[in-house]
N, C-alpha and C. Protein backbone atom coordinates (compact mmCIF):
# COMPACT_ATOMS: atom_id res chain seq x y z
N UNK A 1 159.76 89.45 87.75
CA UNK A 1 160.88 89.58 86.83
C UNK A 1 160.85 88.45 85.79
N UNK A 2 160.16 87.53 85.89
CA UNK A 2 160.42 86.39 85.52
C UNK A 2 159.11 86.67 84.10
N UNK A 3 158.39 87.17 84.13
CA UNK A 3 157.54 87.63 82.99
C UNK A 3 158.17 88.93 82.12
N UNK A 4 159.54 89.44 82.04
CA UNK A 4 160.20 90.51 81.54
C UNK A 4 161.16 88.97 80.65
N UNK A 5 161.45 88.19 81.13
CA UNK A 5 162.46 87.06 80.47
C UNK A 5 161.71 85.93 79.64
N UNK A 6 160.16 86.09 79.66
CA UNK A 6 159.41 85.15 78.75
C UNK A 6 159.32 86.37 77.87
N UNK A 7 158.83 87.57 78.09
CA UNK A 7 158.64 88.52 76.96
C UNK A 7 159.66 88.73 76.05
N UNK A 8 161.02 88.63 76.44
CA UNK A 8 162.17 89.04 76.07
C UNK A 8 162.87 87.67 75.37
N UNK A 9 162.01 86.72 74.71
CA UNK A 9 162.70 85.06 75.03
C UNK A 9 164.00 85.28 73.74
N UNK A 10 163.80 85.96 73.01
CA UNK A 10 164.77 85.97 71.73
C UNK A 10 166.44 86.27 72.79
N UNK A 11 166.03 86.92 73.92
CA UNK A 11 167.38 87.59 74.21
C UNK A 11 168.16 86.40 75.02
N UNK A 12 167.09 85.86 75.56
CA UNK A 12 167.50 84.63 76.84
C UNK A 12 167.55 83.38 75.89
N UNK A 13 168.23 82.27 75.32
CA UNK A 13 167.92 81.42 74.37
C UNK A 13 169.39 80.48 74.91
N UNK A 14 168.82 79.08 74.52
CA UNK A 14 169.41 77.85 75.39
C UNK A 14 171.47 77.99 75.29
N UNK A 15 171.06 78.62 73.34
CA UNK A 15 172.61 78.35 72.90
C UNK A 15 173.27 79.53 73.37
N UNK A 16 173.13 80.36 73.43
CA UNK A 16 173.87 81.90 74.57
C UNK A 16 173.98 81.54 76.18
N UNK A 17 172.87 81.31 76.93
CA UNK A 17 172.88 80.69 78.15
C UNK A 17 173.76 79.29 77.72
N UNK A 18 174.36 78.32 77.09
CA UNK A 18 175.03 77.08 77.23
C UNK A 18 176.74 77.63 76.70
N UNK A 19 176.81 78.65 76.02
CA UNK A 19 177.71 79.04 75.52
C UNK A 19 178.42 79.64 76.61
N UNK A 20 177.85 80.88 77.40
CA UNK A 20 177.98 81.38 78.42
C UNK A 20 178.31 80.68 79.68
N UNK A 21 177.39 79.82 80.37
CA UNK A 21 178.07 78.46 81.04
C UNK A 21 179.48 77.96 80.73
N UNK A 22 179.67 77.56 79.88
CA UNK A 22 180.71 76.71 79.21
C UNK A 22 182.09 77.83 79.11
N UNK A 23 181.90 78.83 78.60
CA UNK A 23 183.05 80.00 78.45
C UNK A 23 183.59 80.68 79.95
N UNK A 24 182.34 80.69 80.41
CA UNK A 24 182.73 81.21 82.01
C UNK A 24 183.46 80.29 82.60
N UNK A 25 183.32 78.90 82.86
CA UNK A 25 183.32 77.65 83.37
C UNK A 25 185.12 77.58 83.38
N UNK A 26 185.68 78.23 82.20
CA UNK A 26 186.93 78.12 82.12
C UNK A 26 187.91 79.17 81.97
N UNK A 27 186.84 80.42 81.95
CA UNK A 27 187.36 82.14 81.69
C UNK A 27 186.14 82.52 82.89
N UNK A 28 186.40 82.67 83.99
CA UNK A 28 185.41 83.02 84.85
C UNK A 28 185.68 85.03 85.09
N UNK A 29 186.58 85.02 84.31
CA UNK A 29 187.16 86.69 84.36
C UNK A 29 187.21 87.65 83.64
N UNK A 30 186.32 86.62 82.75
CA UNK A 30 185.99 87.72 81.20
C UNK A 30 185.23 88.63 81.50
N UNK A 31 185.61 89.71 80.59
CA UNK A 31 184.77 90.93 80.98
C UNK A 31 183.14 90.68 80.06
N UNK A 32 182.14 91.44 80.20
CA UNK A 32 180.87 91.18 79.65
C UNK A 32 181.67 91.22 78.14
N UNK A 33 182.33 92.73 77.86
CA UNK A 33 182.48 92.97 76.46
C UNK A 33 183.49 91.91 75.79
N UNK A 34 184.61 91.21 76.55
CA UNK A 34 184.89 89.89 76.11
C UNK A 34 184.19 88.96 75.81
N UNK A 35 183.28 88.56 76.38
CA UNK A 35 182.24 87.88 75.95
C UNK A 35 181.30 87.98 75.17
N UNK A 36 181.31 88.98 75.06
CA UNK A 36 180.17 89.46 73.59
C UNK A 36 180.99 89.37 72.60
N UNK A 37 182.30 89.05 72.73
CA UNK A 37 183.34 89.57 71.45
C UNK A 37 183.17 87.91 71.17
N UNK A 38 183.80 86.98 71.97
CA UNK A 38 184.32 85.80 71.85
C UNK A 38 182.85 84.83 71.50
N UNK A 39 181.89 85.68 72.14
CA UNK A 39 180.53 84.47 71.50
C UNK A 39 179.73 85.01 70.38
N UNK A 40 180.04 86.57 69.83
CA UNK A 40 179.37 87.00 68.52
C UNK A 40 178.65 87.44 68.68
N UNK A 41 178.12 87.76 69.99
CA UNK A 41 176.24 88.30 70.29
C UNK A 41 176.80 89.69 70.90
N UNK A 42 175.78 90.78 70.56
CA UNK A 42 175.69 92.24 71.40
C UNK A 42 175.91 92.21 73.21
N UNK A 43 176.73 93.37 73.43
CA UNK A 43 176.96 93.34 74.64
C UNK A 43 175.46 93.47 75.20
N UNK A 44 174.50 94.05 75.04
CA UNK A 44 173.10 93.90 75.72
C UNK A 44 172.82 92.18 76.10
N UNK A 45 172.52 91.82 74.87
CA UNK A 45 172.17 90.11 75.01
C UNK A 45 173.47 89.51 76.03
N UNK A 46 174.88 89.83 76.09
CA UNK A 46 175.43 89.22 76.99
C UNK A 46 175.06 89.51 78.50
N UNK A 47 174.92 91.03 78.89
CA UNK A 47 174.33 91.38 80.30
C UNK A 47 173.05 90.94 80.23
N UNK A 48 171.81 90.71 79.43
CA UNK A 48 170.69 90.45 79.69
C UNK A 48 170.68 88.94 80.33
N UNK A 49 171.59 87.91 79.44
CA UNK A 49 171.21 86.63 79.59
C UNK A 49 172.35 86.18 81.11
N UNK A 50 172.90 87.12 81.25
CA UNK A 50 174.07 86.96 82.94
C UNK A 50 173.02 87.43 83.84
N UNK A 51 172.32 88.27 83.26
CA UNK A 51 171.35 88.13 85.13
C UNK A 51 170.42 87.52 84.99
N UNK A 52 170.18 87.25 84.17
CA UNK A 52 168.86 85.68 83.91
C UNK A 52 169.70 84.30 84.51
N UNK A 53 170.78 84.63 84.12
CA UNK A 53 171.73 83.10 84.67
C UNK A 53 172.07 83.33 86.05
N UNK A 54 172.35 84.41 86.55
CA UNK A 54 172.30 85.36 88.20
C UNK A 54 170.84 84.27 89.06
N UNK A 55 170.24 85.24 88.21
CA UNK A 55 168.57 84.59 88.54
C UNK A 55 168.20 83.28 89.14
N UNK A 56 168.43 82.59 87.74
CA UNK A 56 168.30 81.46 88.14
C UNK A 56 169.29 80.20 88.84
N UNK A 57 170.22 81.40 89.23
CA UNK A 57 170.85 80.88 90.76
C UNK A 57 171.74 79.92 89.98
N UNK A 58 172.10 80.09 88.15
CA UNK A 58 173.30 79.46 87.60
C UNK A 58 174.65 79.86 87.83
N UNK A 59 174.55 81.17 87.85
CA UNK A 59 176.23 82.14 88.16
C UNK A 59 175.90 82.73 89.37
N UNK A 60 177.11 83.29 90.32
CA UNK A 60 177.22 83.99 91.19
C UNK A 60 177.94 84.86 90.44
N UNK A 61 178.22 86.05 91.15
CA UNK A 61 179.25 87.23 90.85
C UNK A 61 179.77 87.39 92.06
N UNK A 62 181.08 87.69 91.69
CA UNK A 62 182.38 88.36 92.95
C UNK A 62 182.96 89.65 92.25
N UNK A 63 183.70 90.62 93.09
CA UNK A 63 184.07 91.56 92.65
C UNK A 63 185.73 91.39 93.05
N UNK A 64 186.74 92.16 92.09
CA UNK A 64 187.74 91.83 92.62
C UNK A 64 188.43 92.74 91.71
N UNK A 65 189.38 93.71 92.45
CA UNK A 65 190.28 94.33 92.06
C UNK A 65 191.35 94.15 91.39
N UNK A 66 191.20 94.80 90.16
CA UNK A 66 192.09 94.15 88.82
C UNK A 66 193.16 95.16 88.81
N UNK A 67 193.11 96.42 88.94
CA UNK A 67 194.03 97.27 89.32
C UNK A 67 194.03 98.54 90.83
N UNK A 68 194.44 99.49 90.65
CA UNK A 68 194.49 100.03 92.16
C UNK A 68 193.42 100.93 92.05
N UNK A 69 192.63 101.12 90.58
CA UNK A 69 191.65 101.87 90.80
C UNK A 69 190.00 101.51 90.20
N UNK A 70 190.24 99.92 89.44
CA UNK A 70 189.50 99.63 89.06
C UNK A 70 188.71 98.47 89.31
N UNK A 71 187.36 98.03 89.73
CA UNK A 71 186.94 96.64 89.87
C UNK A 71 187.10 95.91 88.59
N UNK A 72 186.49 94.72 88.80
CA UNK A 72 185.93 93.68 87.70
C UNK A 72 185.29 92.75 88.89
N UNK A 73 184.59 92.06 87.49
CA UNK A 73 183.86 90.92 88.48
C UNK A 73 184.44 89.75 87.75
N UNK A 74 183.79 88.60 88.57
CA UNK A 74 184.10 87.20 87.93
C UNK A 74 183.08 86.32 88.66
N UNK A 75 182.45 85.58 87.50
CA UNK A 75 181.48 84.76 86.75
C UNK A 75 181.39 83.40 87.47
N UNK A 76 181.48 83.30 88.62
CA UNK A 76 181.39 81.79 88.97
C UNK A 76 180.22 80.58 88.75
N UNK A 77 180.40 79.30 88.10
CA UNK A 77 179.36 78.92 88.05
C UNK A 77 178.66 78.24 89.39
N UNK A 78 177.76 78.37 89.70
CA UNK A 78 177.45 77.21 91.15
C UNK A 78 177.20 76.19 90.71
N UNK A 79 176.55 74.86 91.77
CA UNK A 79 176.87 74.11 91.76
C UNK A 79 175.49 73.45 90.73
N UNK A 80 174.42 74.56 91.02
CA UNK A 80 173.16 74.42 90.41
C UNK A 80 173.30 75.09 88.41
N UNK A 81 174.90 75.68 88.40
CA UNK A 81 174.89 76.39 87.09
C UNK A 81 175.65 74.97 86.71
N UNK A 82 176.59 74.39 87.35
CA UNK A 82 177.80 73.06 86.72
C UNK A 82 176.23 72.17 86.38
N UNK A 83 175.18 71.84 87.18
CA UNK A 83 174.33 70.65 87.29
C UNK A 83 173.46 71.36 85.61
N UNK A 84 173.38 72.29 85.50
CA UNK A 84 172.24 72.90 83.88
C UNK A 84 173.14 72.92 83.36
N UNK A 85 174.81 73.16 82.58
CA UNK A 85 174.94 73.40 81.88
C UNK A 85 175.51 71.72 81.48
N UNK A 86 175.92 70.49 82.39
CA UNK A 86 175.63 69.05 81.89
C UNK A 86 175.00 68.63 81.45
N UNK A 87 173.31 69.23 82.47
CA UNK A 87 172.25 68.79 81.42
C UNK A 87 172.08 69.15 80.09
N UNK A 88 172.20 70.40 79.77
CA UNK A 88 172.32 70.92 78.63
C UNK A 88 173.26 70.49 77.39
N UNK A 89 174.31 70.36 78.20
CA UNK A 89 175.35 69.52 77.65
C UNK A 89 175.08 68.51 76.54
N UNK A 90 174.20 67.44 77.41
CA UNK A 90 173.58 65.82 76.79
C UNK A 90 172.11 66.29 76.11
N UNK A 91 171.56 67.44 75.72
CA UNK A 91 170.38 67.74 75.07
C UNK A 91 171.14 68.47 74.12
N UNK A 92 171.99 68.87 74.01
CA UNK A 92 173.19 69.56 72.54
C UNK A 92 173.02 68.46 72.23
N UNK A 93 174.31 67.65 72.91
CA UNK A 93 174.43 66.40 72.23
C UNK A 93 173.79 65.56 71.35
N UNK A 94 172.41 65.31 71.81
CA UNK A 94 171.32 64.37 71.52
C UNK A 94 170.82 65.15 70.27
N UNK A 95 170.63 66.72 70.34
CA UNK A 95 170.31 68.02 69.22
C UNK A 95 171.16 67.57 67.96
N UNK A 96 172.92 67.55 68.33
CA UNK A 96 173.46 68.05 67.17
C UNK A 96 173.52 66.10 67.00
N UNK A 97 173.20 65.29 67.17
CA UNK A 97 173.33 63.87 66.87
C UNK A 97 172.41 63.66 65.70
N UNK A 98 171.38 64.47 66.01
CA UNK A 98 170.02 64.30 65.17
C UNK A 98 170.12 64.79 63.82
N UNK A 99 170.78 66.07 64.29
CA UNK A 99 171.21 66.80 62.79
C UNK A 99 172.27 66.40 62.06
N UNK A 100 173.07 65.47 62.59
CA UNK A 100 174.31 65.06 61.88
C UNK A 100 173.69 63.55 61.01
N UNK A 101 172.97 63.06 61.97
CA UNK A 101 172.34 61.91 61.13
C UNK A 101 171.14 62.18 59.84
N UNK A 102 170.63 63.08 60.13
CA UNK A 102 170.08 63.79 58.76
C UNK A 102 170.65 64.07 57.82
N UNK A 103 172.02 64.54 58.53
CA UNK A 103 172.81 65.17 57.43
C UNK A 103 173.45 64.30 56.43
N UNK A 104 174.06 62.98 57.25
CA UNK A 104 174.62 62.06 56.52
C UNK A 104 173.53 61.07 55.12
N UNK A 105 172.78 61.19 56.18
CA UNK A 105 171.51 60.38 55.02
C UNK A 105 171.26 61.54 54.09
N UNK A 106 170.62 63.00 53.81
CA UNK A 106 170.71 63.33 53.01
C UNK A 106 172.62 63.46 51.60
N UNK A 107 173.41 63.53 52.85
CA UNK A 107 174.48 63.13 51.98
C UNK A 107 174.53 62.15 51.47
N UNK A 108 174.36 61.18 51.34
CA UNK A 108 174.47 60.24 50.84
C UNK A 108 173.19 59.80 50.15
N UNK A 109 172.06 60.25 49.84
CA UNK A 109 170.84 60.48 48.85
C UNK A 109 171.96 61.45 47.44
N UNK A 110 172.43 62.52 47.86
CA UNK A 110 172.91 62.99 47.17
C UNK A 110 174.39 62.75 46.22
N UNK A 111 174.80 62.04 46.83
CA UNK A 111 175.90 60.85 46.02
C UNK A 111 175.26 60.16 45.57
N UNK A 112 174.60 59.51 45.62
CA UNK A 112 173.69 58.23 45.00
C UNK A 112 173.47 59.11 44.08
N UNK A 113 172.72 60.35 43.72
CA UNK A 113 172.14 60.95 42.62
C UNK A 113 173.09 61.81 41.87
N UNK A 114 173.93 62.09 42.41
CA UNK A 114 175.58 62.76 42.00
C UNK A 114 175.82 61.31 41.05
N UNK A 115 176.41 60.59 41.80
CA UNK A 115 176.61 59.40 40.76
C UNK A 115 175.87 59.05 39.90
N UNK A 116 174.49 58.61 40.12
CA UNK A 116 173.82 58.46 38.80
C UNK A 116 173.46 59.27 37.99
N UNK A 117 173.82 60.43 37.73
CA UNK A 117 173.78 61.35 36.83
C UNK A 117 175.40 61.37 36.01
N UNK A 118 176.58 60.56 36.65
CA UNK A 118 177.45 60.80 36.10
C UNK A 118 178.40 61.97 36.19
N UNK A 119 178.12 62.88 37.89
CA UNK A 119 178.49 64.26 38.15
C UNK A 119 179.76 64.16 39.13
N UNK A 120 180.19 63.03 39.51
CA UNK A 120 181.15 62.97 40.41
C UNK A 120 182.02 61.93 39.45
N UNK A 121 183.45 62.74 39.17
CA UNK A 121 184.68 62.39 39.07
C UNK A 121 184.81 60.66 39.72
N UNK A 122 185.38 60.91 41.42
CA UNK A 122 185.68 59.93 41.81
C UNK A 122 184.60 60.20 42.86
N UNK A 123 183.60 58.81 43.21
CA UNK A 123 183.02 58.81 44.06
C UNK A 123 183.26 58.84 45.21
N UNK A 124 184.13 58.45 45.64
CA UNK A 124 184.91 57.75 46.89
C UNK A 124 185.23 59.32 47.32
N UNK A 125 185.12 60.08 47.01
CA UNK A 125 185.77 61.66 47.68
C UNK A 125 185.53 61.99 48.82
């Protein structure tokens, strides 16, 4: 199974699996199609990347009667899904640190040249 989820890698991807972690973590009762709603991605990519997270022994599933004639499940993370989605956590982190510090240095290349062209009002903005 595990060569169907390298073939498939566009569907399985860190920021859906960390998103998913993190949304369950505090909505463990969302339905799949809630979750496809609330993270923007197709209900396929949400069931594909929940039994990849099943899989790899990140989520459990329980079943539990929501009304007198209908199941649902709910999304628990284990203890091995809380331990990947921390790690993951501090590799965002370290990700979006990198890009914010790029960002600022190119901002500020671009004030410097905003200003010396005479294109910014008040610099200080």
């Amino acid at each position: 199974m595990r060569a169907v989820h390298r073939l498939n890698a566009p569907m399985f991807d860190d920021i859906t699996s960390y998103s998913l972690l993190k949304t369950l973590e505090d909505n463990p009762g969302l339905s799949q199609r809630d979750l496809s709603k609330h993270l923007g991605v197709s209900l396929g990519k949400i069931n594909f990347c929940l039994k990849a997270l099943i899989e790899k022994g990140c989520l459990k599933v329980d079943n539990f009667r929501k009304n007198d004639n209908k199941l649902a499940y709910v999304y628990l993370l284990t203890p091995h899904g809380v331990e990947h989605k921390a790690l993951m956590t501090v590799e965002f982190l370290k990700i979006k640190t990198r890009e914010y510090e790029c960002l600022r240095i190119e901002i500020e290349e671009l004030t410097r040249e905003a200003e010396q062209n005479g294109l910014l009002e008040n610099p200080h903005e």
